[in-house]
C-alpha atoms as a PDB file:
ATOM      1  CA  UNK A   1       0.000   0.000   0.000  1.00  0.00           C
ATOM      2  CA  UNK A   2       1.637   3.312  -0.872  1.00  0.00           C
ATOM      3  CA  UNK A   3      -0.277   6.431   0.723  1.00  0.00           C
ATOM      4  CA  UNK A   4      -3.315   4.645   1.089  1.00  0.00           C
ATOM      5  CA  UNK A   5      -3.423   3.137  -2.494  1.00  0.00           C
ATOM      6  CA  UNK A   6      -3.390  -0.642  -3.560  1.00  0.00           C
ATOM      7  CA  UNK A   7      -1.081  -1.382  -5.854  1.00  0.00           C
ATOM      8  CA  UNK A   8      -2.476  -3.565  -8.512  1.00  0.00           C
ATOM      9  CA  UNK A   9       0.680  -6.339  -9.042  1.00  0.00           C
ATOM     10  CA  UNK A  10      -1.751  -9.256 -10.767  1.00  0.00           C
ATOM     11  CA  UNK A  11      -4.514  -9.271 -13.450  1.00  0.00           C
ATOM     12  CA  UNK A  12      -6.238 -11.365 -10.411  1.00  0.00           C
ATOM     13  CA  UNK A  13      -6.466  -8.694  -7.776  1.00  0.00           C
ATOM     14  CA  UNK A  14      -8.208  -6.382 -10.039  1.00  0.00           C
ATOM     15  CA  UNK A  15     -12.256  -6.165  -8.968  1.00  0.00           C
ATOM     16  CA  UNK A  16     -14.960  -4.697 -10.159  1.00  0.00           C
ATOM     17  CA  UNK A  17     -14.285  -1.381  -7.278  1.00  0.00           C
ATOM     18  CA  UNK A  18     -10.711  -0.733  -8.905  1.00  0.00           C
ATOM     19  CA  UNK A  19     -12.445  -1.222 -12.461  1.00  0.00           C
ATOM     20  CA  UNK A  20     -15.024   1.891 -11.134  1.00  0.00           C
ATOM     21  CA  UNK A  21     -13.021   3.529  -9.576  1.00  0.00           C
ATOM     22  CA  UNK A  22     -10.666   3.631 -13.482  1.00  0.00           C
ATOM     23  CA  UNK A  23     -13.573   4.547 -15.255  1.00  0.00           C
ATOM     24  CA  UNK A  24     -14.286   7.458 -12.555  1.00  0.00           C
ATOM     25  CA  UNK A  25     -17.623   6.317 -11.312  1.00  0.00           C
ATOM     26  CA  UNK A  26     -17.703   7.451  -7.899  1.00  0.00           C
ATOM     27  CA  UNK A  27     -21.223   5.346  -6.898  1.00  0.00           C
ATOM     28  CA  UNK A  28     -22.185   2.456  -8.639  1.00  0.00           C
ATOM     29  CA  UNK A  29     -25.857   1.350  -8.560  1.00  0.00           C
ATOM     30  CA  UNK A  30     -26.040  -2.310  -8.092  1.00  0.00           C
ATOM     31  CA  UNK A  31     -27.031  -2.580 -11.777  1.00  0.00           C
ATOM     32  CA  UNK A  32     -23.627  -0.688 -12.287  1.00  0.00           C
ATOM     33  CA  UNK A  33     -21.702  -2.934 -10.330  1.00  0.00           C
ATOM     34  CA  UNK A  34     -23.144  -6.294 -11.993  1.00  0.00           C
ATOM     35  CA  UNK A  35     -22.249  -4.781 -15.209  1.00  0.00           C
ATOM     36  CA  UNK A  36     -18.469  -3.909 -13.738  1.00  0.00           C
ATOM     37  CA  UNK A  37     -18.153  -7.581 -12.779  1.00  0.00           C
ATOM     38  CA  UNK A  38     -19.669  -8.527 -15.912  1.00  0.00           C
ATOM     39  CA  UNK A  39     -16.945  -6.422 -18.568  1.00  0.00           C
ATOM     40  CA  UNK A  40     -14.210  -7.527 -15.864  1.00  0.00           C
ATOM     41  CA  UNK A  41     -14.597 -11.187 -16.434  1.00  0.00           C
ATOM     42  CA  UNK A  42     -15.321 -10.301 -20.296  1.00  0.00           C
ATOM     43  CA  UNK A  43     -12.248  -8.210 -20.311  1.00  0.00           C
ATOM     44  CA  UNK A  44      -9.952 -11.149 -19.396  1.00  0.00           C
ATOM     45  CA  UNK A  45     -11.641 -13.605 -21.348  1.00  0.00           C
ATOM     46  CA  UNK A  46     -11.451 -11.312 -24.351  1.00  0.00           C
ATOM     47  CA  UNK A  47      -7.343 -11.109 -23.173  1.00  0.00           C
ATOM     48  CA  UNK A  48      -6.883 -14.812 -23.311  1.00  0.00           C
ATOM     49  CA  UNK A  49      -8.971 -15.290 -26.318  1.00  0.00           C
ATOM     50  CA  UNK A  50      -6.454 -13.044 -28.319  1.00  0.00           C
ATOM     51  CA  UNK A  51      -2.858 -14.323 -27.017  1.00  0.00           C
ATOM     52  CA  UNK A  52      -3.556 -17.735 -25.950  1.00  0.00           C
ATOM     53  CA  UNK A  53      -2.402 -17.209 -22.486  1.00  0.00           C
ATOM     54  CA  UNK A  54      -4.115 -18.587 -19.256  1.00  0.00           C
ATOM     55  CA  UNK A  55      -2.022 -17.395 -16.632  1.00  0.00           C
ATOM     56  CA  UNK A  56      -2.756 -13.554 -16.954  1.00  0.00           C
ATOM     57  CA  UNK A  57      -0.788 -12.531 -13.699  1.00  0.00           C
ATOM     58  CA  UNK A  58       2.128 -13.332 -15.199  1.00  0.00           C
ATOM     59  CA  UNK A  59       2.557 -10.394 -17.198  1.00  0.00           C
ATOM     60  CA  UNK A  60       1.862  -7.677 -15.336  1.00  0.00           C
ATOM     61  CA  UNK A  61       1.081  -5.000 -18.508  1.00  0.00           C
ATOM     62  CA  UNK A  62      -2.338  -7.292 -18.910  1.00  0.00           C
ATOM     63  CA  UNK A  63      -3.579  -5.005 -15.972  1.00  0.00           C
ATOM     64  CA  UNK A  64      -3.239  -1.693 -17.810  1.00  0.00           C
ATOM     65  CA  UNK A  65      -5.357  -3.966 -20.901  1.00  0.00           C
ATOM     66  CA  UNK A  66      -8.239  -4.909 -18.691  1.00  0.00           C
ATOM     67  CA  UNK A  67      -8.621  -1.552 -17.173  1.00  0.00           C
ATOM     68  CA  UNK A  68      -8.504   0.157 -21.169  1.00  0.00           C
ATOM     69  CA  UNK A  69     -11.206  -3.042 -22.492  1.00  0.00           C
ATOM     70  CA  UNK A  70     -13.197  -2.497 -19.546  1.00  0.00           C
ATOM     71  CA  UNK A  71     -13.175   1.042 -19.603  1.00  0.00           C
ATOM     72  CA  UNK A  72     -13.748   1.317 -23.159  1.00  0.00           C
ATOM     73  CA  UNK A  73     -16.690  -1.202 -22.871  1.00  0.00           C
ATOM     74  CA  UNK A  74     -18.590   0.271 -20.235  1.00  0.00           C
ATOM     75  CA  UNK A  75     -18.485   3.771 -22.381  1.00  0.00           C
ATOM     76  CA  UNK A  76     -19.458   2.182 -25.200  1.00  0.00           C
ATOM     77  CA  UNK A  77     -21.692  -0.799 -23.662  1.00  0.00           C
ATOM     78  CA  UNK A  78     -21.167  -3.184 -26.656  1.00  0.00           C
ATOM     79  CA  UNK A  79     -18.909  -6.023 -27.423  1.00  0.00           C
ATOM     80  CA  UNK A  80     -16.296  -5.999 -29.563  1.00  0.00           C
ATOM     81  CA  UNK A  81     -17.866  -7.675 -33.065  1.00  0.00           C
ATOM     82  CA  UNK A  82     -14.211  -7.277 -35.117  1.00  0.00           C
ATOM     83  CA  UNK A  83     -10.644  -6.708 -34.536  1.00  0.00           C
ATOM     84  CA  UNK A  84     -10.822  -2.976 -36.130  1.00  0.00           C
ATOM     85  CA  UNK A  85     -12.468  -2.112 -32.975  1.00  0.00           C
ATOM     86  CA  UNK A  86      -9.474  -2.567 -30.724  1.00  0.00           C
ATOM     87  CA  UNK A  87      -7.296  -0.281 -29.177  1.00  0.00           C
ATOM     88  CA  UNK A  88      -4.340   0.280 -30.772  1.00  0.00           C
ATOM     89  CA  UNK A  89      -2.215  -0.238 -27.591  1.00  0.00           C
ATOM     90  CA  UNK A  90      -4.440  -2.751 -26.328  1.00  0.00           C
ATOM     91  CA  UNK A  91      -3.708  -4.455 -29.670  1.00  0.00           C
ATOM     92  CA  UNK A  92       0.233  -4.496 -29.131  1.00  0.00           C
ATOM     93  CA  UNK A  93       0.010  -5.593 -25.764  1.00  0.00           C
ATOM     94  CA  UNK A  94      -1.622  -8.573 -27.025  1.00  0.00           C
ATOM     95  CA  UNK A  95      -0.145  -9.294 -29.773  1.00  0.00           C
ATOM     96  CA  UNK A  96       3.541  -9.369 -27.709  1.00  0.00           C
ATOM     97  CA  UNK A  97       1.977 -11.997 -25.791  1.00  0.00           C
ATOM     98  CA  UNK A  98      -0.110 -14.166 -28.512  1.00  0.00           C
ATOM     99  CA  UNK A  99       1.003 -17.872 -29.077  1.00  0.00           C
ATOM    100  CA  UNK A 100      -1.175 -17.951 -31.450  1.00  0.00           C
ATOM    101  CA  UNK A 101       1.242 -16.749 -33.911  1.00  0.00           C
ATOM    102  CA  UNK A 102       0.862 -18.604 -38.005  1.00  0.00           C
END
């Protein structure tokens, strides 16, 4: 804890508070909040969909990725239908980590 703030180390410890909190929404309804969880658990699906990793908290720039999808999600409250939708540098982060590679 560093002057009263968690520091996010894992994809893992990331919850649907610290996801709010990101996206600057200072007090969730409880229809907010089952939304938050929902994009969260979308958010790191949507990660290990693209690289082909399972073990998230091993790379510790995933965080910054979930917080950007789930951010960019809950402003735009749709799913990503194609690939020309992604952030750019959500993009790169995922693609450094992909074994999906042909």
């Amino acid at each position: 804890m560093k002057g009263g703030i968690v520091m996010i180390t894992k994809v893992s410890e990331i919850t649907s508070k610290d996801v709010a909190d990101y996206i600057r929404l200072a007090e969730p309804s409880d229809e907010d909040k089952k939304y938050l969880e929902t994009i969260l658990k979308v958010a790191k699906d949507f990660i290990k969909n693209n690289t082909g990793q399972e073990d998230l908290d091993k790379y510790t720039d995933f965080i910054i990725v979930v917080y950007v999808l789930c951010q960019d999600m809950y402003d735009n409250r749709s799913y990503y239908v194609d690939n020309t939708n992604v952030n750019k540098v959500v993009q790169t982060i995922l693609d450094m980590h992909s074994v999906d590679l042909l």
